[in-house]
Structure formats: C-alpha cells, structure tokens
C-alpha atoms as a PDB file:
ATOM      1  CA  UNK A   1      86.200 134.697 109.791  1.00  0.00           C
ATOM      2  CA  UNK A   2      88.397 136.196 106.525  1.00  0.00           C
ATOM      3  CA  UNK A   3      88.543 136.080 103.241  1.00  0.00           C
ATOM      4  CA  UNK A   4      91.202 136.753 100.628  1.00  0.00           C
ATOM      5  CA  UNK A   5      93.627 137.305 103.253  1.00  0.00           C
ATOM      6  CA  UNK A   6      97.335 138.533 102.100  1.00  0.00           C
ATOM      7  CA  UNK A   7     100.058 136.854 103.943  1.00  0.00           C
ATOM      8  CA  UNK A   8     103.474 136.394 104.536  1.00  0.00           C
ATOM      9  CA  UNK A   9     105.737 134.356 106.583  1.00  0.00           C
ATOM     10  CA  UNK A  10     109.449 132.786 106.441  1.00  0.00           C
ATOM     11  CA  UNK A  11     110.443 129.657 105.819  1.00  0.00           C
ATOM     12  CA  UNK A  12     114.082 129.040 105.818  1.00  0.00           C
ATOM     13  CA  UNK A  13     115.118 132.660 105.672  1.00  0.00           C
ATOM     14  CA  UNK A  14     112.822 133.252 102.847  1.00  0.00           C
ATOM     15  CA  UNK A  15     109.933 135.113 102.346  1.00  0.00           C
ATOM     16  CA  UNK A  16     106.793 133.532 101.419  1.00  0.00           C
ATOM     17  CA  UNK A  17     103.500 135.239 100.219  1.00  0.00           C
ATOM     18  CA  UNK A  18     100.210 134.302  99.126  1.00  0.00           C
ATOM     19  CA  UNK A  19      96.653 134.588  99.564  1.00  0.00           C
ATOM     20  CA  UNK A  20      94.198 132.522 101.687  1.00  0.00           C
ATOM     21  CA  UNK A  21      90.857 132.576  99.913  1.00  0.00           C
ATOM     22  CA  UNK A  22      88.904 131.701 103.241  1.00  0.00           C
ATOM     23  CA  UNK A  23      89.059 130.887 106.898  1.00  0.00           C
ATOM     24  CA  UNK A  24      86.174 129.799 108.565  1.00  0.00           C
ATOM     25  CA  UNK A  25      85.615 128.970 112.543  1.00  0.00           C
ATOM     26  CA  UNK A  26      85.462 125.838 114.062  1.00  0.00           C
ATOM     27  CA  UNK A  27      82.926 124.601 117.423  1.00  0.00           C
ATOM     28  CA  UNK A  28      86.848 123.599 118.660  1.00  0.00           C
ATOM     29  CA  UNK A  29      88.158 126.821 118.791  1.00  0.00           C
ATOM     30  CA  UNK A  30      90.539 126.116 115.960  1.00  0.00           C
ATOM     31  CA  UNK A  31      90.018 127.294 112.032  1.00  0.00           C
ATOM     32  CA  UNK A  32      90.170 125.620 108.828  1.00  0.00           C
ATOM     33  CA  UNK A  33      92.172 127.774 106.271  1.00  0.00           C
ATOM     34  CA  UNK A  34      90.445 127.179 102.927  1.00  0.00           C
ATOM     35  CA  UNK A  35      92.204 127.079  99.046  1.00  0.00           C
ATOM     36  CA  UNK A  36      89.710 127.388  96.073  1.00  0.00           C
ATOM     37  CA  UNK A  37      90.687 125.526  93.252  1.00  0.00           C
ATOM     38  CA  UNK A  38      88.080 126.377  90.360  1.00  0.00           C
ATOM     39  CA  UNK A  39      89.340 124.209  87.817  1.00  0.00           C
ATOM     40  CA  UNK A  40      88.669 121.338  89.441  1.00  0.00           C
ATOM     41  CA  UNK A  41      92.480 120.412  89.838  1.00  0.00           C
ATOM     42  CA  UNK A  42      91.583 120.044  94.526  1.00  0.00           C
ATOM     43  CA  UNK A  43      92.515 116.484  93.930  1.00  0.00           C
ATOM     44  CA  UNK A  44      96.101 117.202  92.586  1.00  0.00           C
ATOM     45  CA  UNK A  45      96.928 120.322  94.453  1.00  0.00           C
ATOM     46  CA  UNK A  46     100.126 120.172  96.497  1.00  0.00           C
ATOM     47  CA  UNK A  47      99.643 120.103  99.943  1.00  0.00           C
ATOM     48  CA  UNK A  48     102.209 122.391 100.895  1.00  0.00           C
ATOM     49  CA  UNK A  49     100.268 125.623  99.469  1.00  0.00           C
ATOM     50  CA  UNK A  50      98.061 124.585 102.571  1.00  0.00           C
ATOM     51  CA  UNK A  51     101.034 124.083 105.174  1.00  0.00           C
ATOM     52  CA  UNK A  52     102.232 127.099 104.200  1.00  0.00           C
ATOM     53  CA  UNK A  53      99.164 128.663 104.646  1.00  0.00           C
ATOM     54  CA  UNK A  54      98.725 127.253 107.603  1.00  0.00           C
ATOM     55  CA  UNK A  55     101.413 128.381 109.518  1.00  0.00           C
ATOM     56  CA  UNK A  56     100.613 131.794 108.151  1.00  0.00           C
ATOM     57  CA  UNK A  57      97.585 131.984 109.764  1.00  0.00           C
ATOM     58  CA  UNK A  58      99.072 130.492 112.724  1.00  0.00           C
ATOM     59  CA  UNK A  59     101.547 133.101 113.083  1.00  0.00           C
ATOM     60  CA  UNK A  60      99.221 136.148 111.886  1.00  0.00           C
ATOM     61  CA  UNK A  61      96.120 135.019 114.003  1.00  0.00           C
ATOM     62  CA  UNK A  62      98.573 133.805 117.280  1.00  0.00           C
ATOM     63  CA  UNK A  63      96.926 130.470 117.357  1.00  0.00           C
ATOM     64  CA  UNK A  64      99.121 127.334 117.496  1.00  0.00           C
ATOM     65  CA  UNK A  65      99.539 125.474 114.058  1.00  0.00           C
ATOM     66  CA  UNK A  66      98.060 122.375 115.981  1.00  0.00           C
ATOM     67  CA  UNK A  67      94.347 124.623 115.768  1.00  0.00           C
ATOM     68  CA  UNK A  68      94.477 125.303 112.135  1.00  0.00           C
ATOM     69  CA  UNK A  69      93.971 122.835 110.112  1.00  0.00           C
ATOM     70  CA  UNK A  70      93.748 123.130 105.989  1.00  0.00           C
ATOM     71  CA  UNK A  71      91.488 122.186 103.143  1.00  0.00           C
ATOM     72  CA  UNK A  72      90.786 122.570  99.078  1.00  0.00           C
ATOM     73  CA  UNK A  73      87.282 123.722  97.789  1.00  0.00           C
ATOM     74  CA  UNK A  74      87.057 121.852  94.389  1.00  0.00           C
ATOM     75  CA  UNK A  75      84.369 124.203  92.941  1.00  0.00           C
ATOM     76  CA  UNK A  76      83.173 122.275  90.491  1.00  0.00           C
ATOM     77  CA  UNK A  77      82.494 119.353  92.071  1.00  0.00           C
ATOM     78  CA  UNK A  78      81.355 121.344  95.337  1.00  0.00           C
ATOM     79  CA  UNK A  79      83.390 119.312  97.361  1.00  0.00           C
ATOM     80  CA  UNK A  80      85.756 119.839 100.429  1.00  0.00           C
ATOM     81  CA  UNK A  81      89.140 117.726  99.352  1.00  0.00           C
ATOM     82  CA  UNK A  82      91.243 117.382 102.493  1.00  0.00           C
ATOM     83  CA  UNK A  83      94.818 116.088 101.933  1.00  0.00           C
ATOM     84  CA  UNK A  84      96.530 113.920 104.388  1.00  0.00           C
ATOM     85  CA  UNK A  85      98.626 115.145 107.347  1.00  0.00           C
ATOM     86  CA  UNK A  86      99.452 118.249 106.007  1.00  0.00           C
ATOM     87  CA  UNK A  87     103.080 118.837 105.390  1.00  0.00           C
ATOM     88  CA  UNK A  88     105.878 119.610 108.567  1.00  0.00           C
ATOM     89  CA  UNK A  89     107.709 123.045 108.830  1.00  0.00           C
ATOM     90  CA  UNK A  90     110.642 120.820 108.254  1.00  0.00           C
ATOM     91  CA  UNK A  91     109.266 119.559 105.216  1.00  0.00           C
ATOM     92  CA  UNK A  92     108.416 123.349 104.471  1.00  0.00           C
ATOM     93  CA  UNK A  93     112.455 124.181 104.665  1.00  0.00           C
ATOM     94  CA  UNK A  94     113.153 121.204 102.761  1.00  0.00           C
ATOM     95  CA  UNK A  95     110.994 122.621  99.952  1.00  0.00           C
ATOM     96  CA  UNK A  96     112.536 125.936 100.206  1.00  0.00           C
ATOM     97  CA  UNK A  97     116.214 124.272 100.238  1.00  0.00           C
ATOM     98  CA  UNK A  98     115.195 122.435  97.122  1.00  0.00           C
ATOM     99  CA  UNK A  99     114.100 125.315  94.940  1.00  0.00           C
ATOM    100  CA  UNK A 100     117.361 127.404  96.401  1.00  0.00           C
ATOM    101  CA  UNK A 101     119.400 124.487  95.012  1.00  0.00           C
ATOM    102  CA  UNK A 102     117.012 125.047  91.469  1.00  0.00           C
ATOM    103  CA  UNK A 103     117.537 128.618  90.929  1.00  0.00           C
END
C-alpha cells in the first residue's frame, strides 16, 4: 500500500515520529505495518517501535488499531519475525512516562 511513510502521533502529550518502511494489504481488510531490520537484530527489536507504529497508521489511515497489526523483516535471514501481542497504548504512555522521568 506505502512505503517509507513519515509519521507522527502523541502519546502522552508527546510527540512521536518515525518512519514505517512498509504497509502491505491484507484479504481481511486490515494491514500489516512492516519494520526492516537489516542487521539481522528482528529477533531483539522492541516491540513498541511496532505499537507505535501501529497506532500511527491507525490514526493516519482511519482504520481501528484492532485492523493493523505489526511485524519485523529480518533481511538477512528473509524472515517475517512477529512479536507477541504487540504492546497497549497504556503501555505506550507508560514508556513515555518512563523516559520523562529519565531526562
């Protein structure tokens, strides 16, 4: 559908941008929001990149978060790595509360 999409979206009263590499189409209706990782490091990626990116999409595309779902593409082992249950906008403010508490 999109590649090397800019976003932005706020969590917590703070901005957050990035980049989604890819988003492909699903049969559902839905979209899986895709990460790159090219050094092979898919397996030990933090999950939230993708629930962040998630919800971006969400928000830009006006789909519900429940239709996108989110994946690594470990490029050197050509493999789709997909975490868990991806991480809750509560868990996204938590994050965000954290590193306010760091800085």
């Amino acid at each position: 559908i999109d590649v090397e999409v800019a976003i932005e979206t706020v969590i917590d009263g703070i901005a957050v941008r990035g980049r989604i590499a890819a988003v492909f189409g699903r049969a559902d209706g839905g979209v899986t929001v895709v990460d790159w990782k090219t050094g092979g490091g898919a397996r030990t990626s933090d999950p939230l990149q993708l629930a962040l990116y998630r919800l971006a999409w969400a928000e830009l595309s006006g789909l519900e978060p429940e239709q996108v779902d989110a994946a690594f593409y470990d490029v050197l082992a050509r493999r789709l790595v997909r975490p868990g249950a991806l991480p809750s906008i509560a868990d996204l403010c938590q994050a965000v509360a954290t590193l306010r508490g760091a800085s």
